[in-house]
Protein backbone atom coordinates (compact mmCIF):
# COMPACT_ATOMS: atom_id res chain seq x y z
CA UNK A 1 0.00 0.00 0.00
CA UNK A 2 2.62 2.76 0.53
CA UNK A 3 4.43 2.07 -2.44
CA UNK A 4 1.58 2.37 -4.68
CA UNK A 5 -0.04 5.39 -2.87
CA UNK A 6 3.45 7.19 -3.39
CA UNK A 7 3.07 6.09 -6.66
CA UNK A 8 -0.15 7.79 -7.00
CA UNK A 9 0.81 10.80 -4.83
CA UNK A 10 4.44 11.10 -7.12
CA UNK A 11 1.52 12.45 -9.81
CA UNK A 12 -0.28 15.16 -8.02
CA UNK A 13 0.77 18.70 -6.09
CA UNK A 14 -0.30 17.20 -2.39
CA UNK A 15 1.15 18.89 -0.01
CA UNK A 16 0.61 18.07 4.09
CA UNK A 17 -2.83 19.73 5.38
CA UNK A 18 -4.27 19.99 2.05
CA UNK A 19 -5.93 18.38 -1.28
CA UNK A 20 -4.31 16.41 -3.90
CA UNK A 21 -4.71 17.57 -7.53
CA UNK A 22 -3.10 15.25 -10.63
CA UNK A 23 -0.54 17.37 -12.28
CA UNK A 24 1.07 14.75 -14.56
CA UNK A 25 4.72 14.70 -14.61
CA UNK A 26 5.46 17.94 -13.29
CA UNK A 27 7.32 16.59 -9.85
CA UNK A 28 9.31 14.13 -11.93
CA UNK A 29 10.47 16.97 -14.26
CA UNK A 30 11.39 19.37 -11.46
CA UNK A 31 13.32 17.03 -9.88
CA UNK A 32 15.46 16.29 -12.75
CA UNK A 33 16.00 20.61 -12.70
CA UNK A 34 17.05 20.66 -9.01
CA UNK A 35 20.73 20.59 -8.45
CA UNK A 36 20.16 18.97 -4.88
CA UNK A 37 18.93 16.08 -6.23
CA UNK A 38 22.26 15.39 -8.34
CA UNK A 39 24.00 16.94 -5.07
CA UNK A 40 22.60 14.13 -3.11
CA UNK A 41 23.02 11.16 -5.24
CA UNK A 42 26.33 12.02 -5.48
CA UNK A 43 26.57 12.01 -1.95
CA UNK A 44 25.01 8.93 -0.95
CA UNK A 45 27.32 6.92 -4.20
CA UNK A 46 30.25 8.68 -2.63
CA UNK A 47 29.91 7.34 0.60
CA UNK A 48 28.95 3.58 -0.58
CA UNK A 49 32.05 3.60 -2.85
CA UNK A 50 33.91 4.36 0.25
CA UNK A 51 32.43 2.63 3.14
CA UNK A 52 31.69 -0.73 0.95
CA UNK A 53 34.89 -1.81 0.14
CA UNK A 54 36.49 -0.84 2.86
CA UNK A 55 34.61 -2.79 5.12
CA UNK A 56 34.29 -5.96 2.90
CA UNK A 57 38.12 -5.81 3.10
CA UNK A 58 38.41 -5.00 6.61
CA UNK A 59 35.36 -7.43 7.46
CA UNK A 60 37.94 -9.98 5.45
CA UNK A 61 41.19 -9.57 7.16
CA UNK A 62 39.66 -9.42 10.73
CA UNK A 63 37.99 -12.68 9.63
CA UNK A 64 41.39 -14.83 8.44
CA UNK A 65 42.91 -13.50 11.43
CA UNK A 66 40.69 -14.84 14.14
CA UNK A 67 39.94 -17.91 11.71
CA UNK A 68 43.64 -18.77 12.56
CA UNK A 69 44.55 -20.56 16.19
CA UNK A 70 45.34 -17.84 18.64
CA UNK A 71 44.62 -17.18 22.32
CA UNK A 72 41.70 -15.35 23.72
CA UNK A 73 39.80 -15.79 20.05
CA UNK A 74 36.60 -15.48 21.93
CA UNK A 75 37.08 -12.42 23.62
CA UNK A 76 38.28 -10.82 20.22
CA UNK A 77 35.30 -12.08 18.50
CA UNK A 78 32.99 -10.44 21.10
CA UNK A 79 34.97 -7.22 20.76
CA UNK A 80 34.96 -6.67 17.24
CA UNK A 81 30.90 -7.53 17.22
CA UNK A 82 30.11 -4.72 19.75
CA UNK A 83 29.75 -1.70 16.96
CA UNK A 84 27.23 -4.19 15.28
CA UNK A 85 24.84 -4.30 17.84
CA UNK A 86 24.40 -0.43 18.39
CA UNK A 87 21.83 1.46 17.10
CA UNK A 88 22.94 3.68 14.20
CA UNK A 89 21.78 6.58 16.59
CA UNK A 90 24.08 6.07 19.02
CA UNK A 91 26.76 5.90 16.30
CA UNK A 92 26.65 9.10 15.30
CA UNK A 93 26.01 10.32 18.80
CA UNK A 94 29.24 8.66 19.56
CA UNK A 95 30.77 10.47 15.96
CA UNK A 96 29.85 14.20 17.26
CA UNK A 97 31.94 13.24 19.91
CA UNK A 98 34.68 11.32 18.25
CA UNK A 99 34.73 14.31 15.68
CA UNK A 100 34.89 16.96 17.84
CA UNK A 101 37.02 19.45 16.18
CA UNK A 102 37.76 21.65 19.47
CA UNK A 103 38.72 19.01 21.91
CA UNK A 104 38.00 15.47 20.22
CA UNK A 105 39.63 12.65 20.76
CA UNK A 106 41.08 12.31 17.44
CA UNK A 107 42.01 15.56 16.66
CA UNK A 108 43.64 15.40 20.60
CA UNK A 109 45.75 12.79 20.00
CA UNK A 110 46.52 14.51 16.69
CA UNK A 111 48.03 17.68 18.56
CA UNK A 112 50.02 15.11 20.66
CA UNK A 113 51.92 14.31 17.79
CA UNK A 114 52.45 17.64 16.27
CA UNK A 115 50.15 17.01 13.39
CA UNK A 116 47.50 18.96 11.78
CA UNK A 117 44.22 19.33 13.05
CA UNK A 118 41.28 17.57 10.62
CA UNK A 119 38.04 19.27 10.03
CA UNK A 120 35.91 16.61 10.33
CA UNK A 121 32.63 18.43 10.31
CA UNK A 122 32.71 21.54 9.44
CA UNK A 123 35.08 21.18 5.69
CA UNK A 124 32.24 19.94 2.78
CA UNK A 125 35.03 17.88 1.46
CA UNK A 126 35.94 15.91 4.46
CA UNK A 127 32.30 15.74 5.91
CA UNK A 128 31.51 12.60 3.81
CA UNK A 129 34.25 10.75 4.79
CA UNK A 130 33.22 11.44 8.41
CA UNK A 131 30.40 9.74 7.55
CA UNK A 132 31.89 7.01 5.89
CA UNK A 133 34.36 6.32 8.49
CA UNK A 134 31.13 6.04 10.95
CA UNK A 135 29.35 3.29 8.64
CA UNK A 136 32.30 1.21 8.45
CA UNK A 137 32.79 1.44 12.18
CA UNK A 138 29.59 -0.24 12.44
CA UNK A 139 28.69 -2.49 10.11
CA UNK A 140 32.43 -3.66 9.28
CA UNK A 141 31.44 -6.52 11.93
CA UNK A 142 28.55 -7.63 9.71
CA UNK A 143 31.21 -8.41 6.89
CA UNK A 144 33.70 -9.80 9.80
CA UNK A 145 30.56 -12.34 10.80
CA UNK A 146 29.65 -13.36 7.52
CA UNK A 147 33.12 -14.06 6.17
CA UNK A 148 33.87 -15.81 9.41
CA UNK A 149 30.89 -18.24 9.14
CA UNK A 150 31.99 -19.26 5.63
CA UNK A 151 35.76 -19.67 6.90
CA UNK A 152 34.14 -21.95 9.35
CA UNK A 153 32.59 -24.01 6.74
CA UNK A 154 35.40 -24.94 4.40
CA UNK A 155 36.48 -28.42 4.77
CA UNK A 156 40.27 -29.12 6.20
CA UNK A 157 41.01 -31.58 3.75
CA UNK A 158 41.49 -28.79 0.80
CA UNK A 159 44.25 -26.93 2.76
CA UNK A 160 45.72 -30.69 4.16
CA UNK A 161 45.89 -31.54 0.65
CA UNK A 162 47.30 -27.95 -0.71
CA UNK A 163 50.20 -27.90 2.53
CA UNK A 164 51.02 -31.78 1.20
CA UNK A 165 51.72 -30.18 -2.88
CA UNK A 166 53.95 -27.91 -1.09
CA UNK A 167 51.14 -24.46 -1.29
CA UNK A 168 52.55 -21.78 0.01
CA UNK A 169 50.04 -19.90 2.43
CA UNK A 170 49.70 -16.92 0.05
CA UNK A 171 48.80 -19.42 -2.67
CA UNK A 172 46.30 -21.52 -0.62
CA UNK A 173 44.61 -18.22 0.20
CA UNK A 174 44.25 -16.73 -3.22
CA UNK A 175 43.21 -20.36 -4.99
CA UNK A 176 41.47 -21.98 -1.83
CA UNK A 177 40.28 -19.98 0.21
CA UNK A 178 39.39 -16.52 -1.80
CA UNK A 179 37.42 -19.10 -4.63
CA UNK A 180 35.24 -20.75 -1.01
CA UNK A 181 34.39 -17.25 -0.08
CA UNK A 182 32.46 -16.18 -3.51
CA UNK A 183 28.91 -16.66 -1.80
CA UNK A 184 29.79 -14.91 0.85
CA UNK A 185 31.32 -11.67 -0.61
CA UNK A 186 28.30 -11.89 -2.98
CA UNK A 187 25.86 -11.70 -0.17
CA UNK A 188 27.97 -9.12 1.86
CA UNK A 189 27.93 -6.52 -0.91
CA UNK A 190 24.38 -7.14 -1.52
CA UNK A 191 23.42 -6.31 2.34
CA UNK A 192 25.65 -3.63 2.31
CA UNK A 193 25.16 -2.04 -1.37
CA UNK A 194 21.39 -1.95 -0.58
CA UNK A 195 21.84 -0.58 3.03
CA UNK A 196 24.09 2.24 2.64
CA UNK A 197 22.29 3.64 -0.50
CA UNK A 198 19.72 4.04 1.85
CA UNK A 199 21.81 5.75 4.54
CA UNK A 200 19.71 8.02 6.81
CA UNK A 201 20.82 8.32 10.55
CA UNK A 202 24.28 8.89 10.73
CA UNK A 203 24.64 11.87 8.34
CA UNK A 204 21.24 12.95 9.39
CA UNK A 205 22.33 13.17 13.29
CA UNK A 206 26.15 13.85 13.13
CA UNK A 207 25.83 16.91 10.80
CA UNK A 208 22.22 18.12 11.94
CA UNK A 209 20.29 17.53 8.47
CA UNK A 210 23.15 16.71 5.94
CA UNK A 211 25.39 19.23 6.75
CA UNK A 212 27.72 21.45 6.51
CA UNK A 213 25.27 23.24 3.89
CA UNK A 214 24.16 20.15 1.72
CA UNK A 215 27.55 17.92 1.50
CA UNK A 216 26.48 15.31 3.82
CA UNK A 217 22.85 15.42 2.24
CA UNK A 218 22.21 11.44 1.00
CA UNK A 219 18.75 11.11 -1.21
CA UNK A 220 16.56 9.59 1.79
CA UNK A 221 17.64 13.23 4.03
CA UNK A 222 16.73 15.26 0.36
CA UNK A 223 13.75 13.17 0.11
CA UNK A 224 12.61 13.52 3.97
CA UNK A 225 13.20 17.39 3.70
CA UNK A 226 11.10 17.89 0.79
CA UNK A 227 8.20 15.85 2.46
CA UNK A 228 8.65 16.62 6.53
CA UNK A 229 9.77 19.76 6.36
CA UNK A 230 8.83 21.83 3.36
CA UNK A 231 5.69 19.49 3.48
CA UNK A 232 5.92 19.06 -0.47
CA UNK A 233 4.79 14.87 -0.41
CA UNK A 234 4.20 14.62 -4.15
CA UNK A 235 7.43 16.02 -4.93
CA UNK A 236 8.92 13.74 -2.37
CA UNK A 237 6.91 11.02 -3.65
CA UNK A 238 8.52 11.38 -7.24
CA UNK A 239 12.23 11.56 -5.44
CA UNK A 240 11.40 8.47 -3.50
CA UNK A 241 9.91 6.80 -6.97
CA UNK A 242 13.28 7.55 -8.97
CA UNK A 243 15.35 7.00 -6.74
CA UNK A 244 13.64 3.20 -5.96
CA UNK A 245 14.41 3.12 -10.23
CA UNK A 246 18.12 4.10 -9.69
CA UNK A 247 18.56 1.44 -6.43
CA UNK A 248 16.37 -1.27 -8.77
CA UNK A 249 18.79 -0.98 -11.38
CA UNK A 250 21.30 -1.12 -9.64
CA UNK A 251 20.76 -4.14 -8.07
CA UNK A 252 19.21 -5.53 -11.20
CA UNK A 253 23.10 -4.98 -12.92
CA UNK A 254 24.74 -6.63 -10.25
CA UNK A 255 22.43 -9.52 -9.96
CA UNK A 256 22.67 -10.39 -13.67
CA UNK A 257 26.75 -9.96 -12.94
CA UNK A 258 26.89 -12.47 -10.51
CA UNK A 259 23.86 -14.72 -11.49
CA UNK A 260 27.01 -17.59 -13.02
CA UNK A 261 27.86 -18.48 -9.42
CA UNK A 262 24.29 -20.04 -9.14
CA UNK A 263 24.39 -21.55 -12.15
């Protein structure tokens, strides 16, 4: 029901306290005209070409680590899981914080060392990365878990057998174990593709609305502004209806990319 009724509202002027009236494709062609809406898809890709990888990879190496015999691999595991079972909320709570430019933590140890100062909220370049640093922080776990399940599940016998041909452990890694692991980087950049387009609380909380001015703006903060706050729904309807195209299609790429592994 709300996708088709914001389907139906995406073609009328409704806005909040008052009467809908069909107006054709006017919302869909003055959204193509505003330059926030390119502003904020450029955003939100920025941040997902930044935060995806580098937790995949991250999610990776923490995951061969503790997949290796050490001591205390428990209390490691339960460590690195921690960030994962926070609310995004309290994430970027924790960022303003963590970001402080004044007297943060970062920036503190920073001055210790006779190194520049970063402004990590208040330069439009750098504010992004802020934000990606934040989303990796907690959901590089996620990646950790899944890669670490699917560690767990190859059979000894392949590495016995590789160790016995005289594999080194680079070359068991990159034709073992990297090969074992296709399902489960598949399924990791799925999750994590389709989450962070969506990206809402972190930027939303840590720079007050997307800021400074519009750099931190993703499309669902655009999209909420135009429909909570300058009350325009069928112009937040159409942004909400293209950019559901743009995730689709997405999606609908990489799924025909990696459709041979099920074959």
């Amino acid at each position: 029901f709300p996708l088709v009724f914001s389907i139906i509202m995406s073609f009328t002027d409704w806005k909040l306290g008052g009467s809908p009236h069909f107006i054709g494709l006017r919302n869909y062609y003055s959204e193509f005209m505003d330059y926030r809406f390119y502003n904020s898809l450029k955003v939100t890709f920025l941040i997902t070409c930044v935060a995806v990888p580098i937790e995949i990879v991250l999610g990776l190496v923490l995951a061969v680590l503790l997949n290796l015999k050490i001591r205390f691999k428990s209390i490691f595991k339960g460590i690195f899981l921690i960030p994962l079972f926070c609310s995004p909320v309290a994430i970027a709570m924790l960022g303003q914080v963590i970001f402080y430019e004044a007297g943060g933590p970062i920036n503190g140890y920073l001055k210790l060392l006779n190194l520049p100062t970063v402004r990590w909220r208040s330069d439009a370049t750098i504010a992004p990365f802020s934000v990606a640093l934040c989303d990796i922080w907690e959901w590089t776990p996620f990646c950790f878990l899944i890669f670490y399940a699917a560690l767990q599940g190859i059979p000894r016998v392949y590495y016995e057998a590789a160790e016995i041909d005289g594999a080194s452990g680079f070359q068991i890694f990159r034709h073992i174990t990297l090969p074992m692991l296709t399902y489960a980087f598949i399924t990791v950049l799925m999750f994590r593709l389709v989450d962070t387009l969506k990206l809402f609380e972190i930027p939303f909380i840590l720079f007050e609305g997307g800021g400074p001015g519009i750099a931190t703006e993703t499309q669902t903060i655009y999209i909420y502004k135009k429909g909570f706050r300058s009350f325009l729904m069928g112009e937040a309807s159409a942004n909400s209806i293209v950019f559901l195209v743009i995730v689709i299609g997405i999606m609908v790429f990489f799924i025909k990319k990696v459709r041979k592994y099920y074959v």
